[in-house]
C-alpha atoms as a PDB file:
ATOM      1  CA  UNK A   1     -19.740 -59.521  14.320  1.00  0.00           C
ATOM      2  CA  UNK A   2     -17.473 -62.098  15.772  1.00  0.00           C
ATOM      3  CA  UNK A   3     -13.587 -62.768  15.040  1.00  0.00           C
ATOM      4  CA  UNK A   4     -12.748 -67.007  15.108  1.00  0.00           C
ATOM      5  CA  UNK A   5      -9.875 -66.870  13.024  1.00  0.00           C
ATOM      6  CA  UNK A   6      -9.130 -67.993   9.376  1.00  0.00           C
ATOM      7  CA  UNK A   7      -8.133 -70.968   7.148  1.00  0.00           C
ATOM      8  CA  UNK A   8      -4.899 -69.388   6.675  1.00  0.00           C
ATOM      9  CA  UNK A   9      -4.260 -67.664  10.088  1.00  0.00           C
ATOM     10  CA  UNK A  10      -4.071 -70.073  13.789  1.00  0.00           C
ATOM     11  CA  UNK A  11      -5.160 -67.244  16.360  1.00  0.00           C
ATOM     12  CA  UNK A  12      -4.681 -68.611  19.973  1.00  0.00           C
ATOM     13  CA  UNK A  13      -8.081 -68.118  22.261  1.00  0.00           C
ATOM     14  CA  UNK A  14      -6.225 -64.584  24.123  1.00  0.00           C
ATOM     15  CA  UNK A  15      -5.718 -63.362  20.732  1.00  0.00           C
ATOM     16  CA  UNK A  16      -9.831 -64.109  19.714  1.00  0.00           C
ATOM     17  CA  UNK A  17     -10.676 -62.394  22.503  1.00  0.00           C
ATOM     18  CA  UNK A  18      -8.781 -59.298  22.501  1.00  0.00           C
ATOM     19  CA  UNK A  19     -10.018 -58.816  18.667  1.00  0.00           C
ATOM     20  CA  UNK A  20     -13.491 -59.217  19.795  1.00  0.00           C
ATOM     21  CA  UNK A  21     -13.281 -57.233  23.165  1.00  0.00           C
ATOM     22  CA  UNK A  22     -12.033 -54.432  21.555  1.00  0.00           C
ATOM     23  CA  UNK A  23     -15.055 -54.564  18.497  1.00  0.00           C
ATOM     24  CA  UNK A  24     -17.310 -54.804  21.229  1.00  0.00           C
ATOM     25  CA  UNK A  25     -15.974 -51.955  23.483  1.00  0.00           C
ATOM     26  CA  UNK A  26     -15.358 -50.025  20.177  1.00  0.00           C
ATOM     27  CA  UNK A  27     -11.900 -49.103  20.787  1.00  0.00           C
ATOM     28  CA  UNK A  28      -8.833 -49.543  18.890  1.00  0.00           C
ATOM     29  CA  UNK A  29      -7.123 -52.943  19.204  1.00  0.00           C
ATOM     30  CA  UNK A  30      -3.364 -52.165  19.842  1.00  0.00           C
ATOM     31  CA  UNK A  31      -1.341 -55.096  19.318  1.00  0.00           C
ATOM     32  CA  UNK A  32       2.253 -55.510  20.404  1.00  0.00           C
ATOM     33  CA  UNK A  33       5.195 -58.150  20.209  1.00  0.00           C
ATOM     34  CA  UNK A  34       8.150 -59.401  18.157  1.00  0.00           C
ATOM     35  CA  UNK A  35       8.983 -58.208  14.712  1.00  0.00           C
ATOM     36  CA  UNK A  36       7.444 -61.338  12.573  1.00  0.00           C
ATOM     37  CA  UNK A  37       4.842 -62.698  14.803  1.00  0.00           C
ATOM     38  CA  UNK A  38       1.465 -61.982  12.559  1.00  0.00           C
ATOM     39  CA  UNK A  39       0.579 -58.256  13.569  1.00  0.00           C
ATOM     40  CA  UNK A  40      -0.153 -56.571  10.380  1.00  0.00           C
ATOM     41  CA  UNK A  41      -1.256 -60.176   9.090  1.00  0.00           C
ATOM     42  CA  UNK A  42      -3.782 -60.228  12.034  1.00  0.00           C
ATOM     43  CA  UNK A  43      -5.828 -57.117  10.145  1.00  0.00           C
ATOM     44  CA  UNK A  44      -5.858 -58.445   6.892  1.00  0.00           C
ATOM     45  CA  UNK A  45      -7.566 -61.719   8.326  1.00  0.00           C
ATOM     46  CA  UNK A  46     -10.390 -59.838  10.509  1.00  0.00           C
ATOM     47  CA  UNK A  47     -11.086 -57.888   7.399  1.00  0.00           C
ATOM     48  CA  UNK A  48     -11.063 -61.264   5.614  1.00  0.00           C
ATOM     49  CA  UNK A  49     -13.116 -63.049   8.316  1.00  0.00           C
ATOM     50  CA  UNK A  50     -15.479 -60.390   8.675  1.00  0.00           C
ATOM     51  CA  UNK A  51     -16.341 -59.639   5.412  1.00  0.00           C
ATOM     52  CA  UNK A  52     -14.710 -55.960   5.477  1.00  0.00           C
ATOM     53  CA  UNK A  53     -12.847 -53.685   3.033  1.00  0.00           C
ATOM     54  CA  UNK A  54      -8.952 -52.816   5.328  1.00  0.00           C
ATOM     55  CA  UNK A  55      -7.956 -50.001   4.612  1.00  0.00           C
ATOM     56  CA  UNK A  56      -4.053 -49.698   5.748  1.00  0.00           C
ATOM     57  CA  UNK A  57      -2.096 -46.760   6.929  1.00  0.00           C
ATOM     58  CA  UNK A  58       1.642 -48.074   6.844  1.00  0.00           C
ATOM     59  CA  UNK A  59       3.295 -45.290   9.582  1.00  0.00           C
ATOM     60  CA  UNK A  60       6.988 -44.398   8.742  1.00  0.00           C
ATOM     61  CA  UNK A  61       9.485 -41.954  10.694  1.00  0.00           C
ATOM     62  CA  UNK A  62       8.713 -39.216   8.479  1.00  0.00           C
ATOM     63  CA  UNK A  63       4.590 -39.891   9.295  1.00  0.00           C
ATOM     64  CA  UNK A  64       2.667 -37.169  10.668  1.00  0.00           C
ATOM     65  CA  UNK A  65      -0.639 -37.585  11.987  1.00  0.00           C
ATOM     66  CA  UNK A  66      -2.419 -35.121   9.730  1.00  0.00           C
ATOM     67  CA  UNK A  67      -1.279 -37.066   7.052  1.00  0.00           C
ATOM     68  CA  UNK A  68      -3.860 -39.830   7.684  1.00  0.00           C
ATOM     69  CA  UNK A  69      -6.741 -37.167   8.118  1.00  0.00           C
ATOM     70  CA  UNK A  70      -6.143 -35.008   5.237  1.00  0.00           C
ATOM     71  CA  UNK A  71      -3.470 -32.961   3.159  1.00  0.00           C
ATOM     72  CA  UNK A  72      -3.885 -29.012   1.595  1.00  0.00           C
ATOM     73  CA  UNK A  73      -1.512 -29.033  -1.420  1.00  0.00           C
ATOM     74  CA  UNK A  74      -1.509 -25.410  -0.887  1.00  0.00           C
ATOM     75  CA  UNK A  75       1.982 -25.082  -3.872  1.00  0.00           C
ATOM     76  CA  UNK A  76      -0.518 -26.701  -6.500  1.00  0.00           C
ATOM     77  CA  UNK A  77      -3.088 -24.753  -5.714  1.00  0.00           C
ATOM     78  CA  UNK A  78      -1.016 -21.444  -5.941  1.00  0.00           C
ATOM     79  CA  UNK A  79       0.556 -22.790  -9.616  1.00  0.00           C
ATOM     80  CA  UNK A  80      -2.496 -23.428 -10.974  1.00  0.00           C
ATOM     81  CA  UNK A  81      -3.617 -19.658  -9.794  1.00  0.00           C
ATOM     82  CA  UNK A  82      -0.950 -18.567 -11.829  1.00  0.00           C
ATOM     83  CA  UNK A  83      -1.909 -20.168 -14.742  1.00  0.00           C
ATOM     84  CA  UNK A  84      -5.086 -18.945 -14.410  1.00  0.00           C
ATOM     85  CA  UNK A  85      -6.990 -22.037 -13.730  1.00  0.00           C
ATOM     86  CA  UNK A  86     -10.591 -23.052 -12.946  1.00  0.00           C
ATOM     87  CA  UNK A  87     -10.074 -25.397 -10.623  1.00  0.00           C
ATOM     88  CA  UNK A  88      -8.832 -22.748  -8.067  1.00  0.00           C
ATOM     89  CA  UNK A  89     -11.877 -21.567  -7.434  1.00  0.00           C
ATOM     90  CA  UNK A  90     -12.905 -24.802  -4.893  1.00  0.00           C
ATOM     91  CA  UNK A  91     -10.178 -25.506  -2.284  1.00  0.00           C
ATOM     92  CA  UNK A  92     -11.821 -29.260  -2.392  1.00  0.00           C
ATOM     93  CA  UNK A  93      -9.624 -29.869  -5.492  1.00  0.00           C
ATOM     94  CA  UNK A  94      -6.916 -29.424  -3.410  1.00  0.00           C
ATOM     95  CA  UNK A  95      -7.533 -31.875  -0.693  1.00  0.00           C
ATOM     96  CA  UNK A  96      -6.166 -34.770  -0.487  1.00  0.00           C
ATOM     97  CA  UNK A  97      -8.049 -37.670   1.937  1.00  0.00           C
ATOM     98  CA  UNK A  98      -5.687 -39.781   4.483  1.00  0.00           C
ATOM     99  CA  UNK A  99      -6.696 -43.162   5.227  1.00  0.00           C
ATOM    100  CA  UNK A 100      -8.650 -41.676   8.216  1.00  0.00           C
ATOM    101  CA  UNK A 101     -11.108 -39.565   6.069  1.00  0.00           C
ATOM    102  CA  UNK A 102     -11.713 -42.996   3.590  1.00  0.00           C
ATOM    103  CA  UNK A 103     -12.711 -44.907   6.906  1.00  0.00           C
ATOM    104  CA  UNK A 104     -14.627 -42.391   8.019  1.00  0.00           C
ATOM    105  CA  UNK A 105     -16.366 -41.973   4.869  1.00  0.00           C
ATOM    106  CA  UNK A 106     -17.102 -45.518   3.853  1.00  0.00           C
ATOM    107  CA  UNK A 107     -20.880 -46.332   3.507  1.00  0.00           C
ATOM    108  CA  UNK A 108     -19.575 -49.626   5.267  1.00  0.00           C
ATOM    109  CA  UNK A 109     -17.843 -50.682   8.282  1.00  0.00           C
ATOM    110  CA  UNK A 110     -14.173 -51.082   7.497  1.00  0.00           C
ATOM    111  CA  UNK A 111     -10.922 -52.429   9.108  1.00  0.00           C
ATOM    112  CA  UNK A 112      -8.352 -49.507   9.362  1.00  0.00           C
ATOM    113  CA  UNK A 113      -5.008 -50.624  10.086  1.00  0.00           C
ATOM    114  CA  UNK A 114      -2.155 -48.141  11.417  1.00  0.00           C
ATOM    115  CA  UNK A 115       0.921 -50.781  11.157  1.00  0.00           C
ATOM    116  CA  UNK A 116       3.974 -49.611  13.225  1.00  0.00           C
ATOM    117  CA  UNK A 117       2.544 -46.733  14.863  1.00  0.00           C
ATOM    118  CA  UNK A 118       5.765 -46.837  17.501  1.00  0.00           C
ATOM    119  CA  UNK A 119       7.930 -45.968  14.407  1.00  0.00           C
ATOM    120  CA  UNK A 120       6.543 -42.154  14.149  1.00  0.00           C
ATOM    121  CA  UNK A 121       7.344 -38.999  16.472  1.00  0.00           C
ATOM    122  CA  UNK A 122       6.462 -39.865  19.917  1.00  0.00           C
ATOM    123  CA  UNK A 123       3.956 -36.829  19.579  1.00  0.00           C
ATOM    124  CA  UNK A 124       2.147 -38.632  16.336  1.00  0.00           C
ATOM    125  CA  UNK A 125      -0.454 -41.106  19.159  1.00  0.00           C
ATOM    126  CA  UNK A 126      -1.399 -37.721  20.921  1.00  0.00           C
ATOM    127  CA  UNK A 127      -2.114 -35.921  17.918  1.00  0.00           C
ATOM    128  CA  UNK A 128      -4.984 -38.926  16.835  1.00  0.00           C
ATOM    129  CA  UNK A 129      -6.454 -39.477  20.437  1.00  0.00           C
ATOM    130  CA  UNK A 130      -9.664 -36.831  19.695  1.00  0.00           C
ATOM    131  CA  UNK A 131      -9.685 -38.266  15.852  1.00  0.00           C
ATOM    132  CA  UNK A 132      -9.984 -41.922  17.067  1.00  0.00           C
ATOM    133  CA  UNK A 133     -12.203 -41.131  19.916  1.00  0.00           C
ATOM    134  CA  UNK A 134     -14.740 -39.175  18.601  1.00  0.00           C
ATOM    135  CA  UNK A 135     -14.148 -40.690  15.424  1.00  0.00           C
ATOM    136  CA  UNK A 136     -14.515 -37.150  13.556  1.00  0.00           C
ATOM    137  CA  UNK A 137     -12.650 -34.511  12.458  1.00  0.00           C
ATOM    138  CA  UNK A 138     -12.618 -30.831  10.964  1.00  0.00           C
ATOM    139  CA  UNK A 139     -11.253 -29.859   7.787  1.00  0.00           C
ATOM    140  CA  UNK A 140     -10.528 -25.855   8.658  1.00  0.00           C
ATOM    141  CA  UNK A 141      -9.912 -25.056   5.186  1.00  0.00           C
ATOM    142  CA  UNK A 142     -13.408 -26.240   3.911  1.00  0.00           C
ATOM    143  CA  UNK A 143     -14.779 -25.705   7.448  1.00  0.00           C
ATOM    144  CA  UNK A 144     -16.479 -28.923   7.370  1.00  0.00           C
ATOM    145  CA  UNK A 145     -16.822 -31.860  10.058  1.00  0.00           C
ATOM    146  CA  UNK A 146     -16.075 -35.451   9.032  1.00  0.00           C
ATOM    147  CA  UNK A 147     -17.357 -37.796  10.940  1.00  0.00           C
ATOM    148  CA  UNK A 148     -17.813 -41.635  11.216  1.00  0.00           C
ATOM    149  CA  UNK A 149     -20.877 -43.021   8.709  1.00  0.00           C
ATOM    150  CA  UNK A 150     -19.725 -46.095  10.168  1.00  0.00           C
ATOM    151  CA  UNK A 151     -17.117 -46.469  13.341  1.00  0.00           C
ATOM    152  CA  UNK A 152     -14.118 -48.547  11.806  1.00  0.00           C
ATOM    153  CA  UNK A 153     -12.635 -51.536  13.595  1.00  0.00           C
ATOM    154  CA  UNK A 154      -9.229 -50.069  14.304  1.00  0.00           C
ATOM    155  CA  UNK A 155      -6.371 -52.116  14.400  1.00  0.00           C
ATOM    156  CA  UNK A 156      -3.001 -50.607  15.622  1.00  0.00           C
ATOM    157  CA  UNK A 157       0.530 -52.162  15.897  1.00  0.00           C
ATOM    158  CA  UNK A 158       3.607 -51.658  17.464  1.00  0.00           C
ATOM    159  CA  UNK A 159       6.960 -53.162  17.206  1.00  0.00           C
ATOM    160  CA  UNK A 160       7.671 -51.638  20.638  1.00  0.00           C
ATOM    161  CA  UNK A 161      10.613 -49.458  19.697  1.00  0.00           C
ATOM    162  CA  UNK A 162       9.451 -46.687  21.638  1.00  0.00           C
ATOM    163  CA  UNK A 163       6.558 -45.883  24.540  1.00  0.00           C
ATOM    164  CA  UNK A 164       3.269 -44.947  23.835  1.00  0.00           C
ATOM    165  CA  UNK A 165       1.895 -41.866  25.770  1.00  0.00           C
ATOM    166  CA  UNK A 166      -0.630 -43.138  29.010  1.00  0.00           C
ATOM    167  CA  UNK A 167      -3.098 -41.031  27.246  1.00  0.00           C
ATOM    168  CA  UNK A 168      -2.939 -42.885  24.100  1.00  0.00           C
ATOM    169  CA  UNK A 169      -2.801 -46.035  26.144  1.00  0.00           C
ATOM    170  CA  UNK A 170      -5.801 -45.483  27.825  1.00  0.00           C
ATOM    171  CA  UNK A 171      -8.283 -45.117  24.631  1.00  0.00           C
ATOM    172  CA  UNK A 172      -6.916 -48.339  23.306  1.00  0.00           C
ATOM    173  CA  UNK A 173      -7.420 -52.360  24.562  1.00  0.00           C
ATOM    174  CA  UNK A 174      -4.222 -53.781  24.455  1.00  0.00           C
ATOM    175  CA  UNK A 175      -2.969 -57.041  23.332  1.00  0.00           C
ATOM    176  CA  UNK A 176       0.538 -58.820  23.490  1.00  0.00           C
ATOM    177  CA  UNK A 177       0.980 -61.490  20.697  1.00  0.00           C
ATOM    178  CA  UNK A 178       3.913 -64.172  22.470  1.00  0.00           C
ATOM    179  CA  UNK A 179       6.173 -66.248  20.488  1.00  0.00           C
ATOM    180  CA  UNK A 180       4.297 -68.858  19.753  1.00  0.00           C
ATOM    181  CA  UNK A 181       5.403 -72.395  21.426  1.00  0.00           C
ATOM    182  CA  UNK A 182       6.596 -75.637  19.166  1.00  0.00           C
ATOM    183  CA  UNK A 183       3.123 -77.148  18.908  1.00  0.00           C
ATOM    184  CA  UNK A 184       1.637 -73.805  17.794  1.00  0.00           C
ATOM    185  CA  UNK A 185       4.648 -73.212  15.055  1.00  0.00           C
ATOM    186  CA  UNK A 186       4.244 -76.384  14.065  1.00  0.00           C
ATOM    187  CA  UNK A 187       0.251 -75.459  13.068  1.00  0.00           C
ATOM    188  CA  UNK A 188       0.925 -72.206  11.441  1.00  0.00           C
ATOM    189  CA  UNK A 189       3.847 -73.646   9.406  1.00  0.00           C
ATOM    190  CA  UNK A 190       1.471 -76.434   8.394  1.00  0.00           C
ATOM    191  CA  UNK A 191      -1.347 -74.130   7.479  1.00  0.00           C
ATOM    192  CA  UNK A 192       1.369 -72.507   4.960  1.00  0.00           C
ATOM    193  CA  UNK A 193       3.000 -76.055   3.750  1.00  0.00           C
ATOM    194  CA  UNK A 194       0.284 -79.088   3.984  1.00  0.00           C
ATOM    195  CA  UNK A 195       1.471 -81.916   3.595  1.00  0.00           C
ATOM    196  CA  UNK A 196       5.034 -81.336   4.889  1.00  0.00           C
ATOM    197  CA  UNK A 197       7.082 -84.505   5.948  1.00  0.00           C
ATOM    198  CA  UNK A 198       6.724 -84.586   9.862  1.00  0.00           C
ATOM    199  CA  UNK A 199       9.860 -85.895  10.101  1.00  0.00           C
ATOM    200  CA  UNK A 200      11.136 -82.640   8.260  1.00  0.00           C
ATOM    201  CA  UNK A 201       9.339 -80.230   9.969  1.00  0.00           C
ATOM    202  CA  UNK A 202      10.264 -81.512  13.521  1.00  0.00           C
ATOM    203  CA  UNK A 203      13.710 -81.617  12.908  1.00  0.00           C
ATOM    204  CA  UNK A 204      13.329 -78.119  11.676  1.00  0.00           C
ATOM    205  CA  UNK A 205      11.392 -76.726  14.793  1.00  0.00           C
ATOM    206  CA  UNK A 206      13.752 -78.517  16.759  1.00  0.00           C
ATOM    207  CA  UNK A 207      16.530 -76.612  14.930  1.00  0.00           C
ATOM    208  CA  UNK A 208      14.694 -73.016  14.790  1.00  0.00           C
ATOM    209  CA  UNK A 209      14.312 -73.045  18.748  1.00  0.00           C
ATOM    210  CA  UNK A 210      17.622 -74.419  19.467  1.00  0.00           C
ATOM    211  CA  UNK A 211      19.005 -71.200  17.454  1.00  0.00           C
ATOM    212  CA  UNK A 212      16.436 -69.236  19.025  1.00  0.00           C
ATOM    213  CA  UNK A 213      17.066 -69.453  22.727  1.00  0.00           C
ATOM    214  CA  UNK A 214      21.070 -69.486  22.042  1.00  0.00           C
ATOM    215  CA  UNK A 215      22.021 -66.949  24.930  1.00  0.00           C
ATOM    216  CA  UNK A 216      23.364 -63.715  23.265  1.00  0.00           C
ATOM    217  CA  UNK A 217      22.137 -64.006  20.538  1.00  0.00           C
ATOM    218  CA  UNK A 218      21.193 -59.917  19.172  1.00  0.00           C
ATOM    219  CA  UNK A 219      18.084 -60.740  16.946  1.00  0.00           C
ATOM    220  CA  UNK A 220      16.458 -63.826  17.537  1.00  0.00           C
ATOM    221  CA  UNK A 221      14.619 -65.332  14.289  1.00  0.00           C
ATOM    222  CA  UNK A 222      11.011 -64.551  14.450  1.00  0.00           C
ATOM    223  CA  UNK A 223       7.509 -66.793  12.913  1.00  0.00           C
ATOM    224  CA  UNK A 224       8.209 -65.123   9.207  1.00  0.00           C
ATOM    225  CA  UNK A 225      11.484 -66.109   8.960  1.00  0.00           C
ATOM    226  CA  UNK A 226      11.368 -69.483  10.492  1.00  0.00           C
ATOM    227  CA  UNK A 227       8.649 -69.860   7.608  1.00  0.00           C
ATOM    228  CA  UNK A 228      10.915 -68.533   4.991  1.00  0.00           C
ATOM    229  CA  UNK A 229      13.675 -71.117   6.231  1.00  0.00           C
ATOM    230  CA  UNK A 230      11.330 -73.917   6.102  1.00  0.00           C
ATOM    231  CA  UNK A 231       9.762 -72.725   2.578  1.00  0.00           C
ATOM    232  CA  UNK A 232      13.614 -72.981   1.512  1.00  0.00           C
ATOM    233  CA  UNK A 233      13.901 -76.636   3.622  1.00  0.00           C
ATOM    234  CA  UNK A 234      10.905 -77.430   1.464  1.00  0.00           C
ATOM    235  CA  UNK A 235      11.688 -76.519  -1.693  1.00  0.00           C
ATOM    236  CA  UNK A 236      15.171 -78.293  -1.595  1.00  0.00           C
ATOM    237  CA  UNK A 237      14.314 -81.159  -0.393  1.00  0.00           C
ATOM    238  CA  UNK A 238      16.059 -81.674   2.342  1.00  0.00           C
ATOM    239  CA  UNK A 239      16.591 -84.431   4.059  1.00  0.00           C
ATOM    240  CA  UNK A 240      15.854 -84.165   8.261  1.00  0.00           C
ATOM    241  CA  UNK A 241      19.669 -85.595   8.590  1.00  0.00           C
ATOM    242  CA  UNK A 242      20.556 -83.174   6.803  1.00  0.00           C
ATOM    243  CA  UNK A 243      19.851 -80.681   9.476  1.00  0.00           C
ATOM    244  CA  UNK A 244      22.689 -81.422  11.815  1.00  0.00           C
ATOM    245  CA  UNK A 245      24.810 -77.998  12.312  1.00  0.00           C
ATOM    246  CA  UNK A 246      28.217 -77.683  10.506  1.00  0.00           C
ATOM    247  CA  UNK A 247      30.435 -79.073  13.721  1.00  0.00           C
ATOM    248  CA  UNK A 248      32.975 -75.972  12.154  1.00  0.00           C
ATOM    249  CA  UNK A 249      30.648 -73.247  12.378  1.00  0.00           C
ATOM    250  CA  UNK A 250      27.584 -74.370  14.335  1.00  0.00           C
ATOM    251  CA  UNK A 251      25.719 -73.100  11.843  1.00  0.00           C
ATOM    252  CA  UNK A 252      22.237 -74.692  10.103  1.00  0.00           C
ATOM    253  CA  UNK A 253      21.734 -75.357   6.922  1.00  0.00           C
ATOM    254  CA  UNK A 254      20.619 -72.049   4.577  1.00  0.00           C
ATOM    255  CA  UNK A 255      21.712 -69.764   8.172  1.00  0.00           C
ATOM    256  CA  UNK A 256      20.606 -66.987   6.231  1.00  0.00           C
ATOM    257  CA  UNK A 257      17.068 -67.178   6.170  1.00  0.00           C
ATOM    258  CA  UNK A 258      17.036 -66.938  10.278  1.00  0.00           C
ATOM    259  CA  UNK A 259      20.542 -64.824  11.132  1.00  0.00           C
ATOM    260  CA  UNK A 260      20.462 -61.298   9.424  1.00  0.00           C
ATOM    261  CA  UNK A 261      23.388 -59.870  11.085  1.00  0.00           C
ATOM    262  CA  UNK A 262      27.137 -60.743  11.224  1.00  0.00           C
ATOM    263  CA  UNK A 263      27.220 -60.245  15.015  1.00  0.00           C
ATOM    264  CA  UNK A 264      25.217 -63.750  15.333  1.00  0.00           C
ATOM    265  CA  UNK A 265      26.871 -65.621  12.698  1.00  0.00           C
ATOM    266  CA  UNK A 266      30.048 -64.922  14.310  1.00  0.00           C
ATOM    267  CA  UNK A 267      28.804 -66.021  17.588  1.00  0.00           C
ATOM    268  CA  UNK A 268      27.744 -69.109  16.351  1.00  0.00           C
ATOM    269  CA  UNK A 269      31.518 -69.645  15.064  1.00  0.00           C
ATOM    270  CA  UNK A 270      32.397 -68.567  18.637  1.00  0.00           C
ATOM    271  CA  UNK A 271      30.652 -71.188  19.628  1.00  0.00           C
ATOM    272  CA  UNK A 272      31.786 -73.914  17.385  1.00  0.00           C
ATOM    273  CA  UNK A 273      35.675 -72.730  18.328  1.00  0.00           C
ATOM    274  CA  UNK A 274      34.973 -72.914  22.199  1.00  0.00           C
ATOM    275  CA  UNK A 275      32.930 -76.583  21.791  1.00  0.00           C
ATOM    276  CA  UNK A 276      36.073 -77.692  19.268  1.00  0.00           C
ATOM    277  CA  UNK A 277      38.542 -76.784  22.058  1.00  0.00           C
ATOM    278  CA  UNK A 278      37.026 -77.898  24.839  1.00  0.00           C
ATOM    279  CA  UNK A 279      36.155 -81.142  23.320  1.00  0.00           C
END
């Protein structure tokens, strides 16, 4: 069981081999880096590639860790007691599975994503190092062990908004997806758009990097929306002249697709202000 990419996804070689180190070593892959650069896309194509069902645990601030083994809906339980009904006779009815217990449970090997694990308590990682581990659990209430029919490849992200306990760390084999450079852009936007004028899409690049390295700049436009802005690029036609910043504002053309804050566009106008009186 080997990772070598997809048709629709350009992994560099590091990235190949971290997927496949970490299947080998059976340990989850955690995968870090900017906001936009393929994470959660990365676990759809390995499930893809390999021929596996993903099953995806999307993490939130209000996540706790139980959540993805199981839940007791001990209120539902109690209501239907007091209407007198048969179903509270088996505490199973009342137990709903987390994405842990359907990876565990599968009678095949799955993918199991947790995307954005950094956006939970910092306490949520600790409270899944025995679960992902030993891959098992117990359920108290049914006092029953679940366990692994088939050890998951586990894929975990992070956005990096927050550190990740050494313990945590430890258990996992880490991976850092980088920006990826002009040439490699310029694959993974062609592997969305074929065909795309060349002329177009290096004037484009050329354009997307320029605003991307502009010094100050708060959020720097990642791989999904320099896609987005070239989908728009695309679909209107535009001509690669047509690219030239607005000497008034120093702004591209459709700005919105890479700035999403005022703070940048107004630096850009800062900019086109300080270049208009100097010049």
């Amino acid at each position: 069981m080997k990772f070598s990419g997809t048709a629709d996804y350009v992994a560099d070689k590091d990235l190949m081999i971290a997927v496949n180190a970490a299947i080998r070593l059976e340990r989850p892959l955690l995968v870090k880096g900017e906001p936009g650069t393929g994470k959660t896309e990365l676990a759809r194509q390995v499930a893809t590639a390999l021929g596996l069902e993903l099953i995806e645990w999307n993490v939130k601030s209000t996540t706790k860790a139980q959540q993805g083994l199981y839940e007791y809906d001990v209120v539902t339980r109690l209501r239907d007691s007091q209407l007198g009904d048969d179903r509270v006779n088996d505490v199973r009815n009342y137990i709903r599975k987390g994405k842990l217990w359907q990876a565990f449970e599968a009678q095949r090997k799955t993918v199991l994503l947790i995307d954005e694990i950094d956006k939970a308590d910092i306490e949520f990682p600790n409270d899944l190092l025995q679960e992902l581990d030993r891959m098992e659990f117990h359920v108290y209430e049914t006092s029953e062990t679940v366990s692994a029919a088939n050890r998951p490849i586990v894929i975990i992200t992070s956005n990096n908004e927050k550190e990740l306990p050494d313990a945590f760390l430890r258990r996992c084999f880490f991976h850092y997806i980088r920006f990826p450079d002009a040439e490699t852009l310029a694959r993974i936007v062609e592997v969305h758009y074929p065909g795309i004028r060349k002329s177009l899409l290096s004037a484009a690049l050329s354009a997307f990097f320029d605003i991307r390295e502009t010094p100050g700049l708060k959020k720097r436009p990642s791989t999904s929306e320099a896609l987005d802005w070239i989908r728009l690029l695309v679909a209107d036609d535009v001509e690669p002249a047509d690219l030239r910043t607005d000497p008034k504002t120093m702004l591209p053309k459709l700005y919105g697709a890479l700035l999403k804050n005022e703070q940048d566009v107004h630096l850009f106008e800062r900019l086109a202000f300080m270049a208009r009186r100097d010049g």
